[in-house]
N, C-alpha and C. Protein backbone atom coordinates (compact mmCIF):
# COMPACT_ATOMS: atom_id res chain seq x y z
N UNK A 1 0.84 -1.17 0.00
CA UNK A 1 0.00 0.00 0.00
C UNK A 1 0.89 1.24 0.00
N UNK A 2 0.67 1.99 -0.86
CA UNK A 2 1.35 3.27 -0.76
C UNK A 2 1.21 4.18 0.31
N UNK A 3 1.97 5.03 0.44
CA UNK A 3 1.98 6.22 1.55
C UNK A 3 1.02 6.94 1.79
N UNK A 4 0.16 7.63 0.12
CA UNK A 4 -0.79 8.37 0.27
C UNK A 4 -2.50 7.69 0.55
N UNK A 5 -2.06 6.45 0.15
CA UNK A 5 -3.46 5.43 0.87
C UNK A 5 -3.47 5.20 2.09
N UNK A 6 -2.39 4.98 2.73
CA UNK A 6 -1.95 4.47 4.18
C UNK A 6 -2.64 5.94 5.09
N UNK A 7 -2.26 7.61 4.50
CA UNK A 7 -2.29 8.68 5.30
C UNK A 7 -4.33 9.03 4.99
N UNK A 8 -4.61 8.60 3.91
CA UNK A 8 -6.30 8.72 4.01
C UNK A 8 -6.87 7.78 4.53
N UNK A 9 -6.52 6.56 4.47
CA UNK A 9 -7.00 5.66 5.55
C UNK A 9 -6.96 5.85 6.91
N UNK A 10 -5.95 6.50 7.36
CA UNK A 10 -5.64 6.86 8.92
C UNK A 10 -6.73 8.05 9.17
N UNK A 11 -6.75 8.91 8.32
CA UNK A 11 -7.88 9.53 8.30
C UNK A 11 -9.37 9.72 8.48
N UNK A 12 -9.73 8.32 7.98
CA UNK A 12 -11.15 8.28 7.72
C UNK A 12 -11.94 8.01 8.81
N UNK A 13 -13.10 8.60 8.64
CA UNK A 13 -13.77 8.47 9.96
C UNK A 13 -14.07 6.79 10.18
N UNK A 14 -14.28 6.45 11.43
CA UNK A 14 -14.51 5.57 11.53
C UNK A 14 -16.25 4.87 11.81
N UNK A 15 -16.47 3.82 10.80
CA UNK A 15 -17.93 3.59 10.78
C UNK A 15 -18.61 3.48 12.11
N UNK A 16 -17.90 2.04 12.55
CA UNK A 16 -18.60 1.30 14.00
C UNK A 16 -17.43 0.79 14.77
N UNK A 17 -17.82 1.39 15.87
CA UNK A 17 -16.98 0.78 17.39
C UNK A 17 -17.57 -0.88 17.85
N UNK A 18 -16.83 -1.65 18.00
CA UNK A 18 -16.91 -2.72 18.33
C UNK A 18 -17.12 -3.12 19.88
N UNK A 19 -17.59 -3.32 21.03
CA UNK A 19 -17.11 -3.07 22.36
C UNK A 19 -17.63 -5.11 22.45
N UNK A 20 -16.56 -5.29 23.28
CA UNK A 20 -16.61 -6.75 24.12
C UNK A 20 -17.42 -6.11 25.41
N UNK A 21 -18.52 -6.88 25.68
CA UNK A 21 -18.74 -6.67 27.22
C UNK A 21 -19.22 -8.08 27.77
N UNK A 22 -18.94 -7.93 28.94
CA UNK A 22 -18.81 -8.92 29.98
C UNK A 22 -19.43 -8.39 31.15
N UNK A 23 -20.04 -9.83 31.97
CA UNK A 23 -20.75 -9.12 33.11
C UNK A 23 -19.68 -9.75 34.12
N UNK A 24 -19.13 -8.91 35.23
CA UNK A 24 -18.42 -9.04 36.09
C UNK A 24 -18.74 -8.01 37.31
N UNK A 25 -19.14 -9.18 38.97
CA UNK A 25 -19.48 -8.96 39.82
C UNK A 25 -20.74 -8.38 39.96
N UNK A 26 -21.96 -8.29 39.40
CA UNK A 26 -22.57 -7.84 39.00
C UNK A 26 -22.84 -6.11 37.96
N UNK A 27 -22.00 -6.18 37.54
CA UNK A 27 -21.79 -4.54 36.50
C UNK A 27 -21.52 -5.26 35.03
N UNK A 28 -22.04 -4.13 33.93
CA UNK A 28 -21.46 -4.84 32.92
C UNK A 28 -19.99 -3.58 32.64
N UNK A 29 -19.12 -4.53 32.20
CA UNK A 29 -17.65 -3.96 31.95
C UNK A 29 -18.11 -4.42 30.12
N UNK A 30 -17.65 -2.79 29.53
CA UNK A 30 -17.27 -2.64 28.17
C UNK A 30 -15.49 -2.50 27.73
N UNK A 31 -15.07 -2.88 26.82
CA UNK A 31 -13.91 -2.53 26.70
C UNK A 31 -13.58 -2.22 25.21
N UNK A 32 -13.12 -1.52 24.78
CA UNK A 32 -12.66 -1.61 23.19
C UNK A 32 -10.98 -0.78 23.22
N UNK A 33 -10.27 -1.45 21.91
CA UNK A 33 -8.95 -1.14 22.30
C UNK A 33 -9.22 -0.37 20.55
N UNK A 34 -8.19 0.63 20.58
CA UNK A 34 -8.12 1.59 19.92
C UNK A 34 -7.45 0.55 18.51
N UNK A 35 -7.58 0.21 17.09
CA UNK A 35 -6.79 -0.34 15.99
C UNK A 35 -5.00 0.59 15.83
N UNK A 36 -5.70 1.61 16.08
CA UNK A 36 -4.31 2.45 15.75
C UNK A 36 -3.40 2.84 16.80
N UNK A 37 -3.74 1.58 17.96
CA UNK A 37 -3.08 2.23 18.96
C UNK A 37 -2.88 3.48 19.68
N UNK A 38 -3.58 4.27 19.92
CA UNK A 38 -4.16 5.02 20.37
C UNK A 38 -4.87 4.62 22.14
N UNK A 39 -4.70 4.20 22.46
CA UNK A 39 -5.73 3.80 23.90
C UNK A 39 -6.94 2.75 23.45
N UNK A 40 -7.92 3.25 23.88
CA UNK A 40 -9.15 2.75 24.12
C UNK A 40 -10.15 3.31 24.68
N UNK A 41 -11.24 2.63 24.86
CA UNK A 41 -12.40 2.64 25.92
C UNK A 41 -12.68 1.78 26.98
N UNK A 42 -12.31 1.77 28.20
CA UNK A 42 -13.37 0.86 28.89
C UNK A 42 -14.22 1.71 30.33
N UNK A 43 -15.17 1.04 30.20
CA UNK A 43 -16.23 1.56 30.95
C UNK A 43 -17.06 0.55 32.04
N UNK A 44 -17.63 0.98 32.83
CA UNK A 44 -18.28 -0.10 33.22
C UNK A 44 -19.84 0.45 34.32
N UNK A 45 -20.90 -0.45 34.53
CA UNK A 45 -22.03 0.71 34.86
C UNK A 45 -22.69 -0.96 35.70
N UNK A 46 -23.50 -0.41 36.73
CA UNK A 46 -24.43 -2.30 37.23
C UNK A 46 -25.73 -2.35 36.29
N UNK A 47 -26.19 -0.71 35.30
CA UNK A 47 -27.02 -0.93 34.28
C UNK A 47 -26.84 -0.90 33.18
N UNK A 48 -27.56 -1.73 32.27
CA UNK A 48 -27.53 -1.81 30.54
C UNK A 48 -27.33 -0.45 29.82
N UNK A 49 -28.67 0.75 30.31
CA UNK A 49 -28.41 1.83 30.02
C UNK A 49 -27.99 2.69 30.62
N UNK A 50 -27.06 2.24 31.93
CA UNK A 50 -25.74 3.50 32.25
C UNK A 50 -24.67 3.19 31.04
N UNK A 51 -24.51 1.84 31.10
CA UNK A 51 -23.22 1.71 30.58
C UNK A 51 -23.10 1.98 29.14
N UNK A 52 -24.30 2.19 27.87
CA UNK A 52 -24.45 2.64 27.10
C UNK A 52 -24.02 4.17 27.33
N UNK A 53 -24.89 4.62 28.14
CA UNK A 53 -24.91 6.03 27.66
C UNK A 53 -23.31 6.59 28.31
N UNK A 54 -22.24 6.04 29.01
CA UNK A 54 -21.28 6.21 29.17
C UNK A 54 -20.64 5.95 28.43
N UNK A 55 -20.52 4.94 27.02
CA UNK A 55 -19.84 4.51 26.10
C UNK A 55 -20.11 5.67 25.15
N UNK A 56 -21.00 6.23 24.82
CA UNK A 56 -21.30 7.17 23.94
C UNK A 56 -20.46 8.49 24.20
N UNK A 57 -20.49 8.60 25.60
CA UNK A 57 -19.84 10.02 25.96
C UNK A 57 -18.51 9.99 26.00
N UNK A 58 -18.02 8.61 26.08
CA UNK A 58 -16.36 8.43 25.96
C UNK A 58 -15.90 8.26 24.69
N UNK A 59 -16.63 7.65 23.61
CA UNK A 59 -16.21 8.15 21.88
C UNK A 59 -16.49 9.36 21.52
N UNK A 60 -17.50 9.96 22.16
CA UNK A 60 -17.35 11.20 21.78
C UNK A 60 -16.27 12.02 22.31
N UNK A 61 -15.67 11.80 23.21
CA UNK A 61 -14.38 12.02 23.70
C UNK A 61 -12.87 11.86 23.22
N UNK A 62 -13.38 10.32 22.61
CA UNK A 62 -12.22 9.78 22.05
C UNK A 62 -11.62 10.46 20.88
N UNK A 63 -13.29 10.73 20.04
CA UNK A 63 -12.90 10.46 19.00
C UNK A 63 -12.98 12.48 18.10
N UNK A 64 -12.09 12.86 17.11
CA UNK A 64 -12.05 14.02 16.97
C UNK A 64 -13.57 13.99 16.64
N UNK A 65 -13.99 15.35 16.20
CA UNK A 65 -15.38 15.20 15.77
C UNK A 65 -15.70 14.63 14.54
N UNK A 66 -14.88 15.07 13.30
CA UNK A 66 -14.60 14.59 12.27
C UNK A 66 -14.84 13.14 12.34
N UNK A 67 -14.51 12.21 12.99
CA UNK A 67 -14.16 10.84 13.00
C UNK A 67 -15.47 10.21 14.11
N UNK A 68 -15.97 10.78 14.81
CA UNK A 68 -16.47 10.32 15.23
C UNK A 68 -17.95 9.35 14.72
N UNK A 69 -17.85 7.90 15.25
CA UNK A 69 -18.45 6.94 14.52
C UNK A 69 -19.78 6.95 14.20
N UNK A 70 -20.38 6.42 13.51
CA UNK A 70 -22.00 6.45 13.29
C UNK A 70 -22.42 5.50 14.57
N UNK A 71 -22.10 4.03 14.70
CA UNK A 71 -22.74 3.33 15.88
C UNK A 71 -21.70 2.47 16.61
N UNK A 72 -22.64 2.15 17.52
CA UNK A 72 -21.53 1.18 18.68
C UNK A 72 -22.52 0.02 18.39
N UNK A 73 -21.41 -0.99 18.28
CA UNK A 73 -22.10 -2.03 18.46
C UNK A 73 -21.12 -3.12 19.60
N UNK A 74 -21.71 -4.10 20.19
CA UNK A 74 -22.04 -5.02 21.34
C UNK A 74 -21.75 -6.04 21.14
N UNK A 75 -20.40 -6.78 21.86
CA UNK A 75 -20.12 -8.45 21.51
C UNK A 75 -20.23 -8.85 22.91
N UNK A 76 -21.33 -9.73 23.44
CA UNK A 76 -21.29 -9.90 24.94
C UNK A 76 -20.27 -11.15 25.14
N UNK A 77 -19.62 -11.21 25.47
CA UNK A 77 -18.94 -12.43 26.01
C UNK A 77 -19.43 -13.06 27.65
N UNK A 78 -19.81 -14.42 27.51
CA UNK A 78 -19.76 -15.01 28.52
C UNK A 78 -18.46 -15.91 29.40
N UNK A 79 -19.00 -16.08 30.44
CA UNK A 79 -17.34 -16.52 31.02
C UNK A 79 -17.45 -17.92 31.42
């Protein structure tokens, strides 16, 4: 891949956030790790819709505005 594909790709906004969540001790824990190395997200709430609406406010954080994603979506893992 060339240089100038590599620097618009790094660019582009990103569609959808992926988050693993897991229920631990009774809370659900979200986590997502950044592709570009960059950090991440993790969050964690004892409700469905705390822990949503805290995931939202931390990509919007994360992410410049430009880039910021259209949706989050949810991989629950069990243990």
């Amino acid at each position: 891949m060339e240089a100038d594909q590599k620097s618009t790709r790094a660019n582009a906004p990103v569609a959808e956030v992926v988050f693993t969540v897991t229920e631990e001790d009774g809370r659900y824990v979200a986590r997502w790790d950044d592709p570009s190395g960059k950090g991440g997200i993790t969050s964690q709430s004892e409700s469905w819709e705390g822990l949503e609406e805290m995931l939202w406010e931390a990509v919007l954080s994360h992410f410049d505005d430009e880039k910021v994603p259209t949706s989050l979506r949810y991989v629950f893992l069990r243990a």
